[in-house]
Protein backbone atom coordinates (compact mmCIF):
# COMPACT_ATOMS: atom_id res chain seq x y z
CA UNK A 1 -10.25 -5.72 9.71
CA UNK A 2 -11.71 -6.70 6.25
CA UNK A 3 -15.09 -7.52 7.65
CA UNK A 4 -14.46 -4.01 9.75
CA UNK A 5 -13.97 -2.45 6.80
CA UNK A 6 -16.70 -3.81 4.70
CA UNK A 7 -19.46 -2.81 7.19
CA UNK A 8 -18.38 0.82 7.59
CA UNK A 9 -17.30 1.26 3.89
CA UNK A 10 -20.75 -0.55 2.67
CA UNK A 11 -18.66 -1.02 -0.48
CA UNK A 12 -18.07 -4.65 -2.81
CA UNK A 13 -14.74 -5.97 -1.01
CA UNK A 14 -12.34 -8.41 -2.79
CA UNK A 15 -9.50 -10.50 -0.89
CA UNK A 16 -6.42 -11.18 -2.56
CA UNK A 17 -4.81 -14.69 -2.01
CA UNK A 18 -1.10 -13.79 -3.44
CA UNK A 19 1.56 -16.19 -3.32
CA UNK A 20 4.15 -15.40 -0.45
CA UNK A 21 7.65 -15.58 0.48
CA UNK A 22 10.23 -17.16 0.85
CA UNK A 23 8.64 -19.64 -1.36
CA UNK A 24 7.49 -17.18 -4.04
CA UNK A 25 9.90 -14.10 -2.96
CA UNK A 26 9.39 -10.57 -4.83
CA UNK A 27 7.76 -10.12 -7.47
CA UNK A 28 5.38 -12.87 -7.17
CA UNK A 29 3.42 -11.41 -4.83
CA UNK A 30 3.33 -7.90 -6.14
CA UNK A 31 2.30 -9.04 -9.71
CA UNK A 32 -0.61 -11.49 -8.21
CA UNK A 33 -2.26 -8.44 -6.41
CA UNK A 34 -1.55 -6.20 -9.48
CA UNK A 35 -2.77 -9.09 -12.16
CA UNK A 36 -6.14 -9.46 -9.72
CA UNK A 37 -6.60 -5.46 -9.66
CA UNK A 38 -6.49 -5.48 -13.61
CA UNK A 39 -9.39 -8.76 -13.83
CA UNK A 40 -11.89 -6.56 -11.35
CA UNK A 41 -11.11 -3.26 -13.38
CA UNK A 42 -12.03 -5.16 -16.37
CA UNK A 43 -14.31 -7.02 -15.36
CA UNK A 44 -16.15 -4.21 -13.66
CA UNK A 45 -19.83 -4.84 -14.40
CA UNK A 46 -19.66 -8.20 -13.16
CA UNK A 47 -19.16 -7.17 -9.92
CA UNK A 48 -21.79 -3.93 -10.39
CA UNK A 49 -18.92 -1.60 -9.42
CA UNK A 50 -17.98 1.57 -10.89
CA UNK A 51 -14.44 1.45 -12.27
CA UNK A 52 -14.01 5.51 -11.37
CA UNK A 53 -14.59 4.32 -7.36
CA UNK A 54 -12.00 1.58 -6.98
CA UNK A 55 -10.01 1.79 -3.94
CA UNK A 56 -6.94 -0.39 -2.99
CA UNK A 57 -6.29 -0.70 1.20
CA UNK A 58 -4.46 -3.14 3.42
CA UNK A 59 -2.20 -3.38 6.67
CA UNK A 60 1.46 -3.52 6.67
CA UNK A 61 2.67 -5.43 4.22
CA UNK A 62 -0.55 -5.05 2.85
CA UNK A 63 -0.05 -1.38 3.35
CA UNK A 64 3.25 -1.78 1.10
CA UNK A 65 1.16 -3.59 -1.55
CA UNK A 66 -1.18 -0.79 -1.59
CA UNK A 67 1.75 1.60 -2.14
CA UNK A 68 2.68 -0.33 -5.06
CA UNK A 69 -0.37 -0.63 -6.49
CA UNK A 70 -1.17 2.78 -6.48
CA UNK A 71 1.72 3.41 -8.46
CA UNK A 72 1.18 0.45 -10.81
CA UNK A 73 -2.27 1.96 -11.47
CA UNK A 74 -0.82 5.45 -13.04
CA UNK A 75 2.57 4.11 -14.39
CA UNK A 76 1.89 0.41 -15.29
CA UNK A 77 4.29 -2.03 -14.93
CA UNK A 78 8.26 -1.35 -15.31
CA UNK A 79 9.48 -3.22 -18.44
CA UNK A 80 10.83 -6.66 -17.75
CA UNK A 81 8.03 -7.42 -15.45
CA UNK A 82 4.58 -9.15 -15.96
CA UNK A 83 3.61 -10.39 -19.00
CA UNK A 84 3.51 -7.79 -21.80
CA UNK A 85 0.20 -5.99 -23.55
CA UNK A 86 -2.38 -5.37 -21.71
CA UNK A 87 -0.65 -6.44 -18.32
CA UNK A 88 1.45 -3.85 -18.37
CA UNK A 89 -0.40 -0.90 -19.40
CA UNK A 90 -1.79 1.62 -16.50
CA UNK A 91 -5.27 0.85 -15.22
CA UNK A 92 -7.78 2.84 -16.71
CA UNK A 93 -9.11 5.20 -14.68
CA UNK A 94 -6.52 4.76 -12.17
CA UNK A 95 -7.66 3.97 -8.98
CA UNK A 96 -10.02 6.43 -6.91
CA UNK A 97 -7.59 6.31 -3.14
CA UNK A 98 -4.74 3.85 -2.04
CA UNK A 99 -5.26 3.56 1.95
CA UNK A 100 -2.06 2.29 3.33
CA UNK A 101 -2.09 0.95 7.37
CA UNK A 102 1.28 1.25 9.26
CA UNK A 103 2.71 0.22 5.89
CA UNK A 104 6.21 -0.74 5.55
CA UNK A 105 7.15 1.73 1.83
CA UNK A 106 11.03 1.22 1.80
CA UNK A 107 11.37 -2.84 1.79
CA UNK A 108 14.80 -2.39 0.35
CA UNK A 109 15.70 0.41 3.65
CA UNK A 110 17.41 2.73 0.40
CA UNK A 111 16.70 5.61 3.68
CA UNK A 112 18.10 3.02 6.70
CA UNK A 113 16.41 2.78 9.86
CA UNK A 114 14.03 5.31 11.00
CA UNK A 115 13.74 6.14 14.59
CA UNK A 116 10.95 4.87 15.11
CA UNK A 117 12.57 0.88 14.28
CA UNK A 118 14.20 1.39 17.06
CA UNK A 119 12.21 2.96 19.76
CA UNK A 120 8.87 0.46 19.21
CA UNK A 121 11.23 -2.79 18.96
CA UNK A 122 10.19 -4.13 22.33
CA UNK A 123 6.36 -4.67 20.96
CA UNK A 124 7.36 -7.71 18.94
CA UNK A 125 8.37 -6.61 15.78
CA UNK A 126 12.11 -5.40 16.23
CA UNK A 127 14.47 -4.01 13.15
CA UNK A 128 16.28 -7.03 12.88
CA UNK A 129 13.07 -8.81 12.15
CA UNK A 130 12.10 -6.42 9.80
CA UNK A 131 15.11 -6.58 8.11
CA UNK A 132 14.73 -10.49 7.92
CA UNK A 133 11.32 -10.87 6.50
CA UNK A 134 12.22 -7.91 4.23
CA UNK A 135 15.27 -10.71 3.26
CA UNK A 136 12.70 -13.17 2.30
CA UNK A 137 10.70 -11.01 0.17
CA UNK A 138 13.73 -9.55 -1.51
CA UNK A 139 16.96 -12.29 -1.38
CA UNK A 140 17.96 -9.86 -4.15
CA UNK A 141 18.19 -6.05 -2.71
CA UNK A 142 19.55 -5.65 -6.53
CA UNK A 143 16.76 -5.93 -7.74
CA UNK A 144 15.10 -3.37 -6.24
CA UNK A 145 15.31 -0.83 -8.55
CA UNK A 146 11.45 0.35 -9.45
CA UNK A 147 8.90 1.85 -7.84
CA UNK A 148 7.51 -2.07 -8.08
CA UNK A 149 10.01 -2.77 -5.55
CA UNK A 150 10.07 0.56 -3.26
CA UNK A 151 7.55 3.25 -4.19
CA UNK A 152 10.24 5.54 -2.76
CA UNK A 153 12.07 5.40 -6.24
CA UNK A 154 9.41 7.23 -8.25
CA UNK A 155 10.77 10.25 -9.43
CA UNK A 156 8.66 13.53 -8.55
CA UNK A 157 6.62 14.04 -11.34
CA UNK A 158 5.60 9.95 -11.23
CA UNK A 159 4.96 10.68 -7.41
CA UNK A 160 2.59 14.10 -8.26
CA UNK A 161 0.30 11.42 -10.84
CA UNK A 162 -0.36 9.24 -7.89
CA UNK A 163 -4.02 8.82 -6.46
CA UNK A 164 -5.33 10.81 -3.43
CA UNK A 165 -3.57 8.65 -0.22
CA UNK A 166 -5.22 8.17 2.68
CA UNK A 167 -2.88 6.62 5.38
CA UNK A 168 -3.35 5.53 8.78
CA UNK A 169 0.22 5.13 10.97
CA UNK A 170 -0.04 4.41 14.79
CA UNK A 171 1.92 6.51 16.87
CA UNK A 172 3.76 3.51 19.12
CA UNK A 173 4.38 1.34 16.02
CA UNK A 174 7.86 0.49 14.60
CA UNK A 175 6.61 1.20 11.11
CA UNK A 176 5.34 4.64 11.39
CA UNK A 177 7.95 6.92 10.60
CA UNK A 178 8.42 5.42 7.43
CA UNK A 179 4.66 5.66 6.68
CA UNK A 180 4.70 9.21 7.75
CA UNK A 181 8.08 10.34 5.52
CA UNK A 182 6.38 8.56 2.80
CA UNK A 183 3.15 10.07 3.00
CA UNK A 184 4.82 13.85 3.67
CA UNK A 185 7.24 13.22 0.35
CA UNK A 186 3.83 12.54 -1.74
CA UNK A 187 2.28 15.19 -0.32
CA UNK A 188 5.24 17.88 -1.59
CA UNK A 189 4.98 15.93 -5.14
CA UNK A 190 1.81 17.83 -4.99
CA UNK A 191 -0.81 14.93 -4.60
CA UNK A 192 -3.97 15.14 -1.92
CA UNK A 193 -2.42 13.11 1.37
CA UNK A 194 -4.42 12.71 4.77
CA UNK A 195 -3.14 10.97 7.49
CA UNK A 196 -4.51 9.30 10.36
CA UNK A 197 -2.73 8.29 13.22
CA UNK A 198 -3.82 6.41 16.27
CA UNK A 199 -3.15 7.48 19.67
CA UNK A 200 -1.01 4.24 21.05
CA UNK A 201 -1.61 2.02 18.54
CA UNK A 202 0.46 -0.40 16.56
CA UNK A 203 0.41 -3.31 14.29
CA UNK A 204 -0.69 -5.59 17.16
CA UNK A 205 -3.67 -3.12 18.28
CA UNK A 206 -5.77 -1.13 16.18
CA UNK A 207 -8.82 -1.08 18.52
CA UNK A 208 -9.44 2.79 18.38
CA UNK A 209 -11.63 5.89 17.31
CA UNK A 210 -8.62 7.03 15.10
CA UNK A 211 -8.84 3.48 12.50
CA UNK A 212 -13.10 3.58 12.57
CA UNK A 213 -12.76 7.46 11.07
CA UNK A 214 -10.22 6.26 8.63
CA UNK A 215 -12.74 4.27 7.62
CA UNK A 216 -15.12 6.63 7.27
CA UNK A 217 -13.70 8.58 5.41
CA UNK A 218 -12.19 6.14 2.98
CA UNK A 219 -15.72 5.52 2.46
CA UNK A 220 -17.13 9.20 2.27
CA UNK A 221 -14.75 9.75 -0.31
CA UNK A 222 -16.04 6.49 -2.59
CA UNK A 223 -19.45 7.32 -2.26
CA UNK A 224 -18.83 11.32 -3.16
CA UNK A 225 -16.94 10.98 -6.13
C-alpha cells in the first residue's frame, strides 16, 4: 500500500521502522514514530517538503499510530514520556491530515467490544486475538491513561484542536466500528472528518475503488493547501 500510495499521492513518502512488541511493548513504538515525525518536521528542507503539507497515514495498527500522532502533533507529549525539551513540545505547524485505515483507536477497549468484533471474527482476526496482541502492546492496561495510549481519552476541547481526519474503515472488517465511533466523536468535537468506507472490504482485502479515492483525496488536499 505504501508504493500505492506514493504513486497516487505523488508526494515524498517516509517509512517508519519502530521497535515492536512484545519485545519493546508500549511506548516504544509510539515514541519511535513520534521522535521520527519531529527529525522530518525539522529537518524539512532536506527532504524539499513543506512543513505546512505533512500528512501522517497507515493501516491498522498503523492506523492507531496515526491516531496518536495526530494528537501528539497539537498537544505534544504527556509529561513523563519522551525525553524532555524539544521532544515534547507540539510540532510546529501541526500536521496538515492524519489518514487512519481500519485503525484499531481504543487499544486499552476503555468502550468494550464493538459489534462489529464480533460479527467479522470468522475473517481471521477474532476479538480474542485482538485482545491478545493488544496484551503485548500494553502488559500494563494501567498505564493507559493519555491520549498517547488511547486517543479516546482526549478531552473535547483537545479533540476540537486535532487535524482534519480522513479515515478509511471497510464495511466487513472487525475493526470498523471502532474507527467509525472514533471518527463520529471527532467530528462532534467540531474538527473536519471524512470517511471512506469500502464496500466488503477488510484488513485482509483492500483491492477497491473506495481505498484508490481515499487516496485521492488525501492527496488533493496536500497539494491544495
Amino acid at each position: 500500500m505504501k508504493l500505492f500510495s506514493a504513486y497516487l499521492t505523488k508526494a515524498v513518502q517516509v517509512g517508519i521502522d519502530y521497535r515492536l512488541a512484545p519485545e519493546h511493548p508500549f511506548p516504544a513504538g509510539i515514541l519511535d514514530c513520534w521522535a521520527v515525525l519531529k527529525y522530518f518536521n525539522a529537518h524539512h528542507d532536506d527532504y524539499g517538503v513543506d512543513p505546512a503539507r505533512i500528512a501522517v497515514t497507515g493501516t491498522s495498527a498503523g492506523g492507531y499510530f496515526t491516531t496518536v500522532l495526530g494528537a501528539l502533533s497539537v498537544h505534544g507529549l504527556p509529561k513523563g514520556y519522551g525525553w524532555g525539551g524539544e521532544s515534547a513540545k507540539p510540532l510546529h505547524p501541526p500536521l496538515l491530515v492524519q489518514a487512519p485505515v481500519i485503525p484499531l483507536v481504543d487499544v486499552s477497549f476503555s468502550r468494550g467490544a464493538t459489534r462489529s468484533m464480533f460479527r467479522f471474527g470468522h475473517h481471521g482476526l477474532t476479538f480474542v486475538g485482538i485482545q491478545w496482541m493488544a496484551n503485548l502492546y500494553l502488559p500494563d492496561m494501567s498505564k493507559c491513561d493519555t491520549y498517547l495510549c488511547n486517543p479516546w481519552l482526549q478531552t473535547p476541547e483537545e479533540l476540537a484542536k486535532l487535524p482534519h481526519m480522513l479515515v478509511y474503515v471497510g464495511t466487513a472488517d472487525v475493526l470498523r466500528d471502532d474507527g467509525i465511533a472514533y471518527a463520529e466523536h471527532s467530528r462532534n468535537a467540531g474538527i473536519q472528518v471524512e470517511r471512506f468506507s469500502g464496500w466488503g472490504s477488510h484488513g485482509g482485502c483492500l483491492l477497491d475503488d473506495e481505498i484508490d479515492r481515499f487516496h485521492l483525496r488525501l492527496a488533493e488536499i496536500i497539494h491544495r493547501n
